[in-house]
Protein backbone atom coordinates (compact mmCIF):
# COMPACT_ATOMS: atom_id res chain seq x y z
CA UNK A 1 81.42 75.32 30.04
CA UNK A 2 80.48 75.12 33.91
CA UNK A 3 77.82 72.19 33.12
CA UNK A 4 80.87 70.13 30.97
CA UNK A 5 83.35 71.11 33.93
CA UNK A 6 80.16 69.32 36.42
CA UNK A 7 79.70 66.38 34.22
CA UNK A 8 83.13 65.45 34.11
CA UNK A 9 84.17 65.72 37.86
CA UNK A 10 80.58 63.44 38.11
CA UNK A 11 82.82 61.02 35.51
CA UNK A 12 85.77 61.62 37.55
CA UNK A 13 84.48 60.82 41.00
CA UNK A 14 82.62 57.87 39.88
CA UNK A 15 85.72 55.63 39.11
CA UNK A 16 88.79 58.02 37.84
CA UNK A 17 89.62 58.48 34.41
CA UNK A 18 91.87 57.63 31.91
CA UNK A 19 92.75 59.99 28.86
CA UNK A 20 93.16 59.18 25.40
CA UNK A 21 94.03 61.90 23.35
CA UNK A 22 93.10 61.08 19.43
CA UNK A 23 94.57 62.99 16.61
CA UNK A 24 96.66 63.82 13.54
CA UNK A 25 99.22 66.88 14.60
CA UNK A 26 99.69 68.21 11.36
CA UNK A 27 95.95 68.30 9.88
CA UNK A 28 95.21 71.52 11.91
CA UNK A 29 92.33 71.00 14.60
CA UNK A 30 92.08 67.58 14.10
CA UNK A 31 95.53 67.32 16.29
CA UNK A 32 93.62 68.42 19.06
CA UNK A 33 93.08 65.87 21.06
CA UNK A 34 96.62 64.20 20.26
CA UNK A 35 98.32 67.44 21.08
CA UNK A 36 96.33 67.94 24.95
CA UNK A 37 97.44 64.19 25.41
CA UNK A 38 100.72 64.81 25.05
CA UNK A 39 101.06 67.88 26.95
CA UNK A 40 98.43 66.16 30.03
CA UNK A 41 101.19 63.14 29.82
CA UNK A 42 103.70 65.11 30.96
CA UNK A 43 102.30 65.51 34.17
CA UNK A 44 100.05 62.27 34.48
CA UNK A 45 101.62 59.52 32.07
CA UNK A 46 99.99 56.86 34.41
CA UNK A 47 96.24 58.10 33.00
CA UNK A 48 97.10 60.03 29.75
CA UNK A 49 98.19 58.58 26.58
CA UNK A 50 98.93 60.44 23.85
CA UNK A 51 97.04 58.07 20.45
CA UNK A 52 97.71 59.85 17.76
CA UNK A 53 95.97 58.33 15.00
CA UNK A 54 96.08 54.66 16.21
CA UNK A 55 94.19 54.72 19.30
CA UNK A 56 93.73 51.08 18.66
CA UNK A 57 97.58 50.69 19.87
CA UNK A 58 96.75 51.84 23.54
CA UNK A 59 93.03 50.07 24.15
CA UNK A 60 94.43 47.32 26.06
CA UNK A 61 96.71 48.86 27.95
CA UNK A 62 93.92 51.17 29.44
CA UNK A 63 91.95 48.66 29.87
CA UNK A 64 94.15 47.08 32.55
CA UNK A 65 94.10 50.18 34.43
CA UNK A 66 92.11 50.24 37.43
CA UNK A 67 90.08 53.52 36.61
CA UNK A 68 86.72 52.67 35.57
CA UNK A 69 86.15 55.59 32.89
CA UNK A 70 88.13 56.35 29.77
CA UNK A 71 87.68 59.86 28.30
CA UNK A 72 88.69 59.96 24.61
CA UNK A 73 89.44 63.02 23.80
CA UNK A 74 89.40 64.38 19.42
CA UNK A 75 87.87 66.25 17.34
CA UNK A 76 84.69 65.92 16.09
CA UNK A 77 82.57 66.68 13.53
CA UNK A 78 79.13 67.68 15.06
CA UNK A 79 78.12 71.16 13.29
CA UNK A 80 78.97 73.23 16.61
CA UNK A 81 81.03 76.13 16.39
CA UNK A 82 84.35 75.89 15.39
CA UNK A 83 86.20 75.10 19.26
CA UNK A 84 83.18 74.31 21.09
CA UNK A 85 83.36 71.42 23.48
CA UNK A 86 80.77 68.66 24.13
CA UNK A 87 80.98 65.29 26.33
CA UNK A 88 79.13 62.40 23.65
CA UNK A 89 78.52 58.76 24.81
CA UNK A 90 79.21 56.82 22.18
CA UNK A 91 75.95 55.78 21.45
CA UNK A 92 75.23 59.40 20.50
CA UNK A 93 77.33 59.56 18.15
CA UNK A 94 76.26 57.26 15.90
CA UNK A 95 73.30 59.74 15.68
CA UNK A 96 75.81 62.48 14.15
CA UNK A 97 75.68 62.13 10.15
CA UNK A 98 79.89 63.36 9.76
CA UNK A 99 81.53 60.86 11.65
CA UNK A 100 84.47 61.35 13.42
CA UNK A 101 87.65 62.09 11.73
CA UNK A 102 89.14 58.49 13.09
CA UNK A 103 86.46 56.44 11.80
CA UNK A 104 86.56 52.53 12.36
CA UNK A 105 89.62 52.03 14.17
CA UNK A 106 88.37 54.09 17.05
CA UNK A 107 85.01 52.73 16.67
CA UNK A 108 86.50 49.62 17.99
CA UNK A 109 89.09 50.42 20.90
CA UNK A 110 85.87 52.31 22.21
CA UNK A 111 83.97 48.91 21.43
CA UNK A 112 86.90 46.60 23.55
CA UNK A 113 86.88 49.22 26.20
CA UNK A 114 83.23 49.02 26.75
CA UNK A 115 83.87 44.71 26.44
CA UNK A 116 86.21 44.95 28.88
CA UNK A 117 83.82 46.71 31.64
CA UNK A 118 85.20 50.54 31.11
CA UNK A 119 82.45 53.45 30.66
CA UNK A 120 83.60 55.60 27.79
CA UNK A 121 83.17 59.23 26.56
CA UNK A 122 84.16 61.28 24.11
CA UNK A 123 84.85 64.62 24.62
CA UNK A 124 84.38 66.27 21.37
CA UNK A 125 86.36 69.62 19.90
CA UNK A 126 84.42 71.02 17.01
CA UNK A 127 87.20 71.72 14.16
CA UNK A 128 87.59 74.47 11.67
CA UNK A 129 89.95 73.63 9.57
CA UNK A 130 91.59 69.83 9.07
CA UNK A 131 93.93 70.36 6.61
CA UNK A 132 97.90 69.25 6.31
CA UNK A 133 100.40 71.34 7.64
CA UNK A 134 98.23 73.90 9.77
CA UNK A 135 98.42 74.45 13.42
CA UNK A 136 95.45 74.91 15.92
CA UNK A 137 93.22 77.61 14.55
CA UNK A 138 92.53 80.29 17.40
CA UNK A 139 89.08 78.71 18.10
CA UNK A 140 90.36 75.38 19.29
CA UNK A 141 93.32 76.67 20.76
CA UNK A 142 90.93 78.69 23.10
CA UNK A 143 89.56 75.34 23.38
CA UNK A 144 92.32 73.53 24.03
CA UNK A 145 93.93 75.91 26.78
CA UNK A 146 90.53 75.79 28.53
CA UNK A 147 90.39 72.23 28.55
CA UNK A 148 94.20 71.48 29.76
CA UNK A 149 93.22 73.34 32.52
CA UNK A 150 89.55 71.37 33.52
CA UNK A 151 91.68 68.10 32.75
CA UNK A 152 94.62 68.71 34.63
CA UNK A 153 92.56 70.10 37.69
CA UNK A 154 90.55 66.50 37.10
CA UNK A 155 93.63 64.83 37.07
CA UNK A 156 95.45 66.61 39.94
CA UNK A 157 92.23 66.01 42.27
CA UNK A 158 92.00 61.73 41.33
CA UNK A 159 96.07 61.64 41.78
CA UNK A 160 95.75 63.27 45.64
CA UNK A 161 92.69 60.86 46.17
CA UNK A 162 94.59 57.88 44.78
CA UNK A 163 97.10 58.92 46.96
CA UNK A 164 95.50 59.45 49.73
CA UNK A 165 93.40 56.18 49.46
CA UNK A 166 96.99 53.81 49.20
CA UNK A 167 97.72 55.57 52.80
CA UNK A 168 95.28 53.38 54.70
C-alpha cells in the first residue's frame, strides 16, 4: 500500500487532483468507488464528485477545473484479490481481458478528459461480489476505509497548498 500511497502524492503534487468516484450502490463492491465519492464530497465537493453510473454527466465539469489530474476511482475487474487496490493508466487497461464494470460510457469521459489536456488514472478496487442489493463485502470495505483515509490526507494537503498559494 506504501508504494500506491507514493504514487499518488507524486499525482497529487504534480498538478492536484480531481476525484471521480464511479459506481452502482446497490450491486455490492461495484458501489465502491460511488460510495468513497460521496463520503470524500462531503469534505472536498470542489474536487470530488460523486458519478454514480454516469460518469459521462460530470466530464466537463472537471475538465474546467484547474487541477491537472483526474483520479477515477471504481471497481475493477483485474483478477487481484478481492479489495486489493491498484493505480492503472488507462492505456493499461485495455490490456485487462474483463473490462471494467462501466464499460463505454467511461471509456469516453476518460477519452474527453485526456482531449481536454487532463492526465487520468484509475484507481482500481478488485470486487468480490457485484450483485443487486448487497453492501460492501468486508474485503473492499477494508479497502475502502484505507483509501478514504490516503484520499482525504491527499486532499487535505492540495486544499492547504491551494490555500496557501491564493495568499501571495
Amino acid at each position: 500500500m506504501q508504494e500506491l500511497i507514493n504514487e499518488l502524492h507524486t499525482i497529487s503534487a504534480d498538478g492536484g487532483i480531481i476525484l471521480l468516484g464511479v459506481g452502482n450502490e446497490i450491486k455490492g463492491d461495484d458501489g465502491v468507488g460511488s460510495l468513497l465519492a460521496e463520503k470524500l464530497a462531503r469534505e472536498f465537493p470542489q474536487n470530488v464528485f460523486n458519478c454514480g453510473t454516469a460518469p459521462e454527466n460530470y466530464v466537463f465539469r472537471c475538465a474546467k477545473l484547474p487541477a491537472r489530474n483526474v483520479l477515477i476511482v471504481d471497481a475493477v475487474e483485474f483478477g487481484g484479490k478481492a479489495g486489493e487496490v491498484r493505480l492503472f493508466k488507462p492505456s493499461e487497461l485495455a490490456k485487462i481481458p474483463i473490462p471494467m464494470t462501466h464499460g463505454p460510457a467511461l471509456e469516453l469521459v476518460i477519452n474527453i478528459l485526456v482531449f481536454e489536456g487532463k492526465q487520468v488514472y484509475i484507481l482500481g478496487v478488485q470486487p468480490e461480489k457485484t450483485g443487486f442489493e448487497q453492501s460492501l463485502t468486508n474485503s473492499v470495505q477494508r479497502a475502502f476505509d484505507e483509501l478514504y483515509e490516503i484520499l482525504s490526507t491527499l486532499l487535505k494537503e492540495q486544499k492547504c497548498t491551494s490555500s496557501d498559494s491564493s495568499n501571495f
